[in-house]
Protein backbone atom coordinates (compact mmCIF):
# COMPACT_ATOMS: atom_id res chain seq x y z
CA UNK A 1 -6.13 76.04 14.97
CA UNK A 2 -5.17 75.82 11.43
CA UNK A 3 -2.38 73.46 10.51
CA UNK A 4 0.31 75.83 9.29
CA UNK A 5 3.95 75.55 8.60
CA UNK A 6 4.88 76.73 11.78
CA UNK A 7 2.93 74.37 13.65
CA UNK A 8 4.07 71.43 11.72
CA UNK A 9 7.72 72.80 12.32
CA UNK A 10 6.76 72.69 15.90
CA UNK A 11 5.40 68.82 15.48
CA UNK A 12 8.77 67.91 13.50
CA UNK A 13 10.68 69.39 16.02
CA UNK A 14 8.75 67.70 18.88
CA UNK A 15 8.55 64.29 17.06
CA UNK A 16 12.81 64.46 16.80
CA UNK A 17 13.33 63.39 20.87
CA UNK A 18 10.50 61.03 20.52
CA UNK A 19 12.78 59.37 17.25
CA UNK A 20 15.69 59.92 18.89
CA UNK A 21 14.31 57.70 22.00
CA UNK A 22 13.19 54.90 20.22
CA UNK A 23 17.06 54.87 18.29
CA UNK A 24 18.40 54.68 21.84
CA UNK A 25 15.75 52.03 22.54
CA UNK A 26 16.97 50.15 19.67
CA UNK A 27 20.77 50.11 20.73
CA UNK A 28 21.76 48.06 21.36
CA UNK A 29 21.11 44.74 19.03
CA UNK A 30 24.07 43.15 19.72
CA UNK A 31 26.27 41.85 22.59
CA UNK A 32 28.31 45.35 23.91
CA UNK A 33 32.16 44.88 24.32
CA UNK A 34 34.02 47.28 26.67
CA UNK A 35 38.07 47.14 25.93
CA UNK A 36 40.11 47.85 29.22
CA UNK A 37 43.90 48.58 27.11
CA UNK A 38 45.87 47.50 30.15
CA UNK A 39 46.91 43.62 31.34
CA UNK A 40 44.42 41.68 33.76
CA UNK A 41 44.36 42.71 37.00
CA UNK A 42 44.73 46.04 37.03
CA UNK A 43 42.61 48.61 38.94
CA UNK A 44 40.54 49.35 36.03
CA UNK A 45 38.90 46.32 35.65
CA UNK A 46 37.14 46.07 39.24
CA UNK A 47 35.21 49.02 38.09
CA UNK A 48 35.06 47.86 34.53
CA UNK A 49 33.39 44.87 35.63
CA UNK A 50 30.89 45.97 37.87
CA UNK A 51 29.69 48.43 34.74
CA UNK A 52 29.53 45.17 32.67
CA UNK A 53 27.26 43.76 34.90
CA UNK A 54 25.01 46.80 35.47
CA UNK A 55 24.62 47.59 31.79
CA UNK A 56 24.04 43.57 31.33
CA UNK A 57 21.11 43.66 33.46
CA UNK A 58 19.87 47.33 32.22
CA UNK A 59 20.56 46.92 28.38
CA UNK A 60 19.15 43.66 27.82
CA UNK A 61 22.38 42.50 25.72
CA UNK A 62 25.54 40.77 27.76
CA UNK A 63 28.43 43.63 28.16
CA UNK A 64 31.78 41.63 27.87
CA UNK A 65 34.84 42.94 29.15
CA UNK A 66 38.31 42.10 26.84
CA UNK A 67 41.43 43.16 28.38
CA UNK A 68 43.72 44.33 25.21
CA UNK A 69 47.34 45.10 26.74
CA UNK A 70 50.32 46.53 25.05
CA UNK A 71 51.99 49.96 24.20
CA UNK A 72 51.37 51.61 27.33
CA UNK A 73 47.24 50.87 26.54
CA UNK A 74 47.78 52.42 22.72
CA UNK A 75 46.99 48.98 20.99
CA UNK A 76 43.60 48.82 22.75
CA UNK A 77 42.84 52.27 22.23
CA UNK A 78 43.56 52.68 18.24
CA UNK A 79 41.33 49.11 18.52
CA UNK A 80 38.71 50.79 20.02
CA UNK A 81 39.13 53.90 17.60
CA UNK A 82 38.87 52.04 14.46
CA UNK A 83 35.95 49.81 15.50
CA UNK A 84 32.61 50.59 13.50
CA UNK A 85 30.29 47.70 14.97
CA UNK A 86 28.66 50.56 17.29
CA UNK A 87 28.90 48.32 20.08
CA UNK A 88 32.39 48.70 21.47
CA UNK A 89 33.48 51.23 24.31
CA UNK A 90 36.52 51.84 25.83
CA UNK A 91 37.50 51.78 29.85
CA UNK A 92 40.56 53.94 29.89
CA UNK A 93 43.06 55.76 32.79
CA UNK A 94 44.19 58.89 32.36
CA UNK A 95 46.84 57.49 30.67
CA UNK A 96 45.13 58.39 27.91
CA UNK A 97 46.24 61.99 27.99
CA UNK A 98 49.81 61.06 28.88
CA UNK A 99 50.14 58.75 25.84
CA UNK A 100 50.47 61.54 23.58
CA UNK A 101 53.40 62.98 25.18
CA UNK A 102 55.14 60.13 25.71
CA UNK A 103 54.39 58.77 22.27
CA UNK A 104 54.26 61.52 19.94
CA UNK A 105 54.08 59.35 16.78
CA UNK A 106 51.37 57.38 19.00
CA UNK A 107 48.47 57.35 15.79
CA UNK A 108 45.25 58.61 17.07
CA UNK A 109 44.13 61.92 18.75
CA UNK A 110 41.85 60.84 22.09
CA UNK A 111 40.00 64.39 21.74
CA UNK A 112 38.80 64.18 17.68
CA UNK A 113 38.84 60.10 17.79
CA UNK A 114 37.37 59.61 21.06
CA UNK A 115 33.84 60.03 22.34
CA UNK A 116 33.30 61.11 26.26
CA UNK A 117 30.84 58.82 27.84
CA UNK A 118 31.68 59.41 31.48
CA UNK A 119 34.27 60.60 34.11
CA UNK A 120 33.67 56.96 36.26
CA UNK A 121 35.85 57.47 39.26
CA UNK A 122 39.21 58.91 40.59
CA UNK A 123 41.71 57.58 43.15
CA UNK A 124 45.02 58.27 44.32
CA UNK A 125 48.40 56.56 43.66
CA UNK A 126 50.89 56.08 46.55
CA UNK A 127 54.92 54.92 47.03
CA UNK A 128 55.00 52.29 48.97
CA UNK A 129 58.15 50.42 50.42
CA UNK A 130 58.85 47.33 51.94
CA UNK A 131 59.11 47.59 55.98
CA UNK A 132 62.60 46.89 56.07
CA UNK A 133 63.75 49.66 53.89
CA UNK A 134 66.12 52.08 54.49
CA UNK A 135 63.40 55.22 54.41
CA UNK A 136 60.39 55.50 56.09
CA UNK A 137 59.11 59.04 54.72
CA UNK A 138 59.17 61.09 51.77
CA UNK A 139 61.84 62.96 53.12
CA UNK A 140 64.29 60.47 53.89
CA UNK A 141 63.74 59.11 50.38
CA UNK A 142 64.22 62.37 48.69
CA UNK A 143 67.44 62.43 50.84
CA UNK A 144 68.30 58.98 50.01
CA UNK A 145 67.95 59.81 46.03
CA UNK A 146 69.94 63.37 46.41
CA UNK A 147 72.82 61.29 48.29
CA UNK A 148 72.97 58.42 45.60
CA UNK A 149 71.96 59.74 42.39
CA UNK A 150 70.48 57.10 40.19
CA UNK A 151 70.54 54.60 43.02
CA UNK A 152 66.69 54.61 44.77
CA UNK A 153 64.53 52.59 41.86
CA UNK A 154 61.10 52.77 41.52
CA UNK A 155 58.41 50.54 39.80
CA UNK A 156 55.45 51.34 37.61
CA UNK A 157 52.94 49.84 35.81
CA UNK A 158 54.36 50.78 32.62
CA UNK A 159 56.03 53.60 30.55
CA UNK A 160 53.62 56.35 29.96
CA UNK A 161 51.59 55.13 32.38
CA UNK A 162 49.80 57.34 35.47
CA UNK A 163 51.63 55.50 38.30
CA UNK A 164 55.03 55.97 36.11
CA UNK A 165 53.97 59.77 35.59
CA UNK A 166 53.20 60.78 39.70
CA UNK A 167 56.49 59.24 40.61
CA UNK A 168 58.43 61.21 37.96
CA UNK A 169 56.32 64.85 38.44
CA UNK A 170 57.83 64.08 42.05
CA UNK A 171 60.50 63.05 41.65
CA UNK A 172 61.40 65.93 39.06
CA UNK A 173 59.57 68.69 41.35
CA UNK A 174 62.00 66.94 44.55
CA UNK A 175 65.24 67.52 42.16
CA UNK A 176 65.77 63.58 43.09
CA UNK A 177 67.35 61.23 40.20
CA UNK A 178 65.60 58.02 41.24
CA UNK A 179 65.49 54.96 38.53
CA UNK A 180 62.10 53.82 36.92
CA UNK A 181 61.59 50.49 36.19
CA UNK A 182 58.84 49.96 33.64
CA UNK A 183 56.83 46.64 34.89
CA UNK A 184 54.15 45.38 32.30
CA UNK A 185 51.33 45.40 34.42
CA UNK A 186 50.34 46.15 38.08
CA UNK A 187 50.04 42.14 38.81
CA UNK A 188 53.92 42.36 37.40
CA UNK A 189 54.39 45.21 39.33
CA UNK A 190 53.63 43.57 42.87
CA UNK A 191 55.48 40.61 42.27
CA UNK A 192 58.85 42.11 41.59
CA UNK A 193 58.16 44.44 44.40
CA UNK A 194 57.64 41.99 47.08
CA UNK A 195 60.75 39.99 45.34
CA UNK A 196 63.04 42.71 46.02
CA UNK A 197 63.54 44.08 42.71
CA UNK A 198 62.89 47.38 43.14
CA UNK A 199 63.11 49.99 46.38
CA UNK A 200 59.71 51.40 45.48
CA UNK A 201 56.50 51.02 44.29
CA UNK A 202 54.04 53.48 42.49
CA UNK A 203 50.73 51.93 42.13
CA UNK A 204 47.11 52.84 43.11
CA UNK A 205 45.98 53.14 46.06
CA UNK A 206 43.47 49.96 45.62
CA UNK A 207 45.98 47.70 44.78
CA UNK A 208 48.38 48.99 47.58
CA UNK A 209 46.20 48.80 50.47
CA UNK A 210 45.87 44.90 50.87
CA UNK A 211 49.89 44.82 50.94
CA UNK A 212 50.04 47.38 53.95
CA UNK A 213 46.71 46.25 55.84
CA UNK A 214 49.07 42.51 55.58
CA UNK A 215 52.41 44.70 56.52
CA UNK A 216 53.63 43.60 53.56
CA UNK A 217 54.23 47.09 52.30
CA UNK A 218 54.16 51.03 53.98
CA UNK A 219 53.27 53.92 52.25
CA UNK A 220 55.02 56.72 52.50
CA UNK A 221 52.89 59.47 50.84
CA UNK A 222 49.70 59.39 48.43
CA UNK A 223 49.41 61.66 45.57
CA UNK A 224 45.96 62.67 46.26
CA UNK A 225 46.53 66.57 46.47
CA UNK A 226 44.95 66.09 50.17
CA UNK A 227 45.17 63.26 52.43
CA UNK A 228 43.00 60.16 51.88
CA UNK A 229 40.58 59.15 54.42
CA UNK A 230 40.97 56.00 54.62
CA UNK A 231 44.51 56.46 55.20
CA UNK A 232 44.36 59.75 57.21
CA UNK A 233 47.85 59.09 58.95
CA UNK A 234 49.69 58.79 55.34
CA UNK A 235 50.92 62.68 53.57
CA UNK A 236 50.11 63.97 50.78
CA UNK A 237 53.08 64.43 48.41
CA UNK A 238 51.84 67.84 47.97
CA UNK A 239 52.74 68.61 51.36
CA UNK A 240 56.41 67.45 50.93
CA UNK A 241 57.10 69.20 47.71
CA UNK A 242 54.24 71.31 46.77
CA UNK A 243 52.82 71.08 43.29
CA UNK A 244 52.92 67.08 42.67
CA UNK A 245 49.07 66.00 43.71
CA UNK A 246 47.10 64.11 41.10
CA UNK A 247 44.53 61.51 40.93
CA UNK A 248 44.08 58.54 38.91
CA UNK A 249 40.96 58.85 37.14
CA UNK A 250 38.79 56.16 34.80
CA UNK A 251 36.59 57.01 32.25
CA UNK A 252 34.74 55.28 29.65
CA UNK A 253 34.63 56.34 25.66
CA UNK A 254 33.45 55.39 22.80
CA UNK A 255 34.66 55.59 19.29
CA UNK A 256 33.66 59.28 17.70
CA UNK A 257 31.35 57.28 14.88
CA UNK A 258 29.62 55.81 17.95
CA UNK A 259 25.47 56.80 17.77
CA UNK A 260 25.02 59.99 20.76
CA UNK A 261 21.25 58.76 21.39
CA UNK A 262 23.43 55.60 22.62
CA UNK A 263 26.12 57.14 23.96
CA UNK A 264 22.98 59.53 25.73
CA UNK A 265 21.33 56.20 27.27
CA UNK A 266 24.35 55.02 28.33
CA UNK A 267 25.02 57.76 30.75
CA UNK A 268 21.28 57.68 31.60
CA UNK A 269 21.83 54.27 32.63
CA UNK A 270 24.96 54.92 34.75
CA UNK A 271 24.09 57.91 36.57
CA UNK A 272 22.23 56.28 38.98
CA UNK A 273 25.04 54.12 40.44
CA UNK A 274 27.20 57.50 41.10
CA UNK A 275 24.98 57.51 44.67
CA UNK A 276 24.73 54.64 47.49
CA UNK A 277 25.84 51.87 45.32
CA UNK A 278 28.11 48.70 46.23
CA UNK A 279 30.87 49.85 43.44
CA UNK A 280 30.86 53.58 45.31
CA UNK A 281 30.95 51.98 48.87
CA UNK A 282 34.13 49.65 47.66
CA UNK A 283 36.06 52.38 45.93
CA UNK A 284 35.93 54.53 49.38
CA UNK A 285 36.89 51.60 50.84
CA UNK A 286 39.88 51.62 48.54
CA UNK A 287 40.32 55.03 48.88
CA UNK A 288 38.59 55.99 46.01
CA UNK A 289 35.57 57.79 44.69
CA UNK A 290 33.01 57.11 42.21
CA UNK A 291 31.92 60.01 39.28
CA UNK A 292 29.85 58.93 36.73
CA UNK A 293 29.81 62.78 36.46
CA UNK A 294 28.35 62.37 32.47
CA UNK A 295 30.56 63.74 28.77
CA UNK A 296 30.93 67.73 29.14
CA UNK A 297 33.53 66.88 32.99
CA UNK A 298 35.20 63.95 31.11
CA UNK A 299 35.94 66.23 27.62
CA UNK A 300 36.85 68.88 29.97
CA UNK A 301 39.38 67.21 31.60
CA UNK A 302 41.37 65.04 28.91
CA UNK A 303 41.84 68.31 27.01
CA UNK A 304 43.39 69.81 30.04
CA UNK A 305 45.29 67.39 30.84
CA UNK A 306 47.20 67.05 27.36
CA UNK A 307 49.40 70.01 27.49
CA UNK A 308 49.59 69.14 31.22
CA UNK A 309 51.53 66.11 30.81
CA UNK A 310 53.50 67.20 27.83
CA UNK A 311 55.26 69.89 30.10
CA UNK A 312 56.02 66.94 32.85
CA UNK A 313 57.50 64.91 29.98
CA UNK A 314 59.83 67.60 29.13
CA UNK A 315 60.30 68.51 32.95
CA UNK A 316 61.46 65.18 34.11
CA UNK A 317 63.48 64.55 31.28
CA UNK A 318 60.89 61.56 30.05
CA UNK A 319 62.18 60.55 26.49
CA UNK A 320 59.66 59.58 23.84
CA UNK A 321 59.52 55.98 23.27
C-alpha cells in the first residue's frame, strides 16, 4: 500500500500512546513526596503510608510521606498547589470540599487547582462517649442538648474539618445547640476526650474503635448512612434524624500542572490494591472500605460536594473563620 497522508496520520496517531508510555515510563526521576495537610496521626496517614510503600516498590523512586498541618489542612494544600517539581501529590479528606465554605477567602479552588488521581477509600465517623456519661443513645443526647442549650460539648479534629462537619449537619438537622470544641488534631482530640474535657467525641471510626474494643469509649451512632458491619449493633444517625449520613472519604491529587501520562500510571499502579489486599482487609477491619475507584468518581464527587457543604455551613450557623 502506498504511503499516503492518511496512513502516516494513522502512524502519528498510533505512535502518540506508544510516546505517551515511555513519558510515563520516564516519571518519575526523582524521589515522589505525598503531603497529608493534617497533624501526625490522623486516619489519613495509615492509608497514606501503605500507598508510599506500594508506589516505592512499583515506581522504582522512594515515595515519602510529609505531614504539613495547619488551617484546617489549607497550608498543605495551597503547598501542594503551587509545587512545580512534578513529583508531589496530595493525600487529602473530604475536607477539601468543606474548606471552601468554611474559608471563603481560603486562596485556591480544589476543582481548577487540583488534579483527581483517585477516590482511595471511605469510612464512617461516629460520637462516642465515655461509659460513665449521662446518655447512652442518640436520643438521650439530643434530649440532653434540647434541655441545656449550649451545655453538651463536642470535640473535633478541627474547624472545617469532616468530623467537625457530621456532628454539626446533626446536630443542626436534631435542632440541638451542642458546643464544638475545635481540637488540633485527632491525637489532640483523644487525649482531651479521655481527660474529660469534652462530653463527646466526633472522630473516625478507625481511630474510635480501639477506645471502645478497651471500654474506654461507646458509640452511640455512626454516620455511615447504613449501619457498619463491623459494628452492626451501633445506629446509623440517619435513622435517628433522617438526612445526616456521610462518609469520610480520602483521595489523592496532584497539582493541575502535574504530567496526565503520570498521573495515568499512577492509577494504573494503584488499581490493583482496590481487591484482596492487606490495606483493604485492615480498613474493613476498621470499618472502612478501600476505592481506588480512578479520576472521573473522585472529580465527580468533590464538585458535588462543594455546594453541599456550603448549605450545611449556612444551616448550622458555622461562621467563616
Amino acid at each position: 500500500m502506498p504511503f499516503t497522508r492518511r496512513s502516516a496520520l494513522g502512524v502519528a496517531t498510533l505512535a502518540w500512546p506508544a510516546a505517551a508510555r515511555a513519558q510515563a515510563r520516564a516519571w518519575p526521576n526523582r524521589p515522589v513526596r505525598i503531603v497529608i495537610p493534617y497533624a501526625p496521626g490522623g486516619p489519613v496517614e495509615i492509608p497514606g503510608r501503605f500507598l508510599a510503600e506500594h508506589l516505592s516498590a512499583r515506581l522504582g523512586q522512594p515515595v515519602i510521606v510529609e505531614t504539613r498541618p495547619g488551617a484546617g489542612g489549607a497550608l498543605g494544600t495551597k503547598q501542594v498547589i503551587a509545587a512545580t517539581d512534578q513529583h508531589t501529590l496530595l493525600m487529602v479528606t473530604g475536607a477539601v470540599a468543606i474548606q471552601p465554605a468554611v474559608q471563603p477567602d481560603i486562596g485556591y479552588d480544589p476543582v481548577n487547582e487540583l488534579m483527581p488521581i483517585s477516590l482511595v477509600s471511605e469510612s464512617s465517623i461516629g460520637f462516642m462517649v465515655r461509659p460513665n456519661a449521662a446518655f447512652r443513645d442518640l436520643p438521650a443526647l439530643i434530649a440532653a442538648a434540647k434541655a441545656a442549650p449550649g451545655r453538651i460539648t463536642y470535640g473535633s479534629s478541627g474547624n472545617g474539618t469532616t468530623t467537625h462537619m457530621a456532628a454539626a449537619l446533626f446536630g443542626a438537622r436534631a435542632g440541638m445547640n451542642w458546643q464544638h470544641v475545635p481540637y488540633r488534631g485527632g491525637g489532640q482530640l483523644i487525649s482531651g476526650f479521655l481527660a474529660g474535657d469534652v462530653d463527646v467525641m466526633s472522630g473516625d471510626l478507625a481511630t474510635l474503635l480501639p477506645h471502645v474494643r478497651e471500654n474506654r469509649g461507646v458509640l452511640l451512632g455512626v454516620t455511615a448512612p447504613d449501619r457498619v458491619p463491623v459494628v452492626p449493633a451501633v445506629p446509623s444517625i440517619n435513622e435517628v434524624v433522617p438526612g445526616t449520613g456521610m462518609t469520610i472519604w480520602f483521595a489523592l491529587f496532584a497539582p493541575r500542572n502535574f504530567p496526565p501520562e503520570a498521573a495515568e500510571r499512577l492509577g494504573a499502579e494503584l488499581a490493583p490494591l482496590a481487591s484482596g489486599s492487606a490495606l483493604g482487609t485492615r480498613m474493613a477491619a476498621d470499618g472502612g472500605r478501600l476505592l481506588l475507584s480512578g479520576p472521573a468518581e473522585l472529580s465527580e464527587r468533590l464538585r458535588r460536594e462543594l455546594p453541599l457543604w456550603r448549605q450545611v455551613v449556612a444551616e448550622a450557623g458555622i461562621r467563616p473563620e
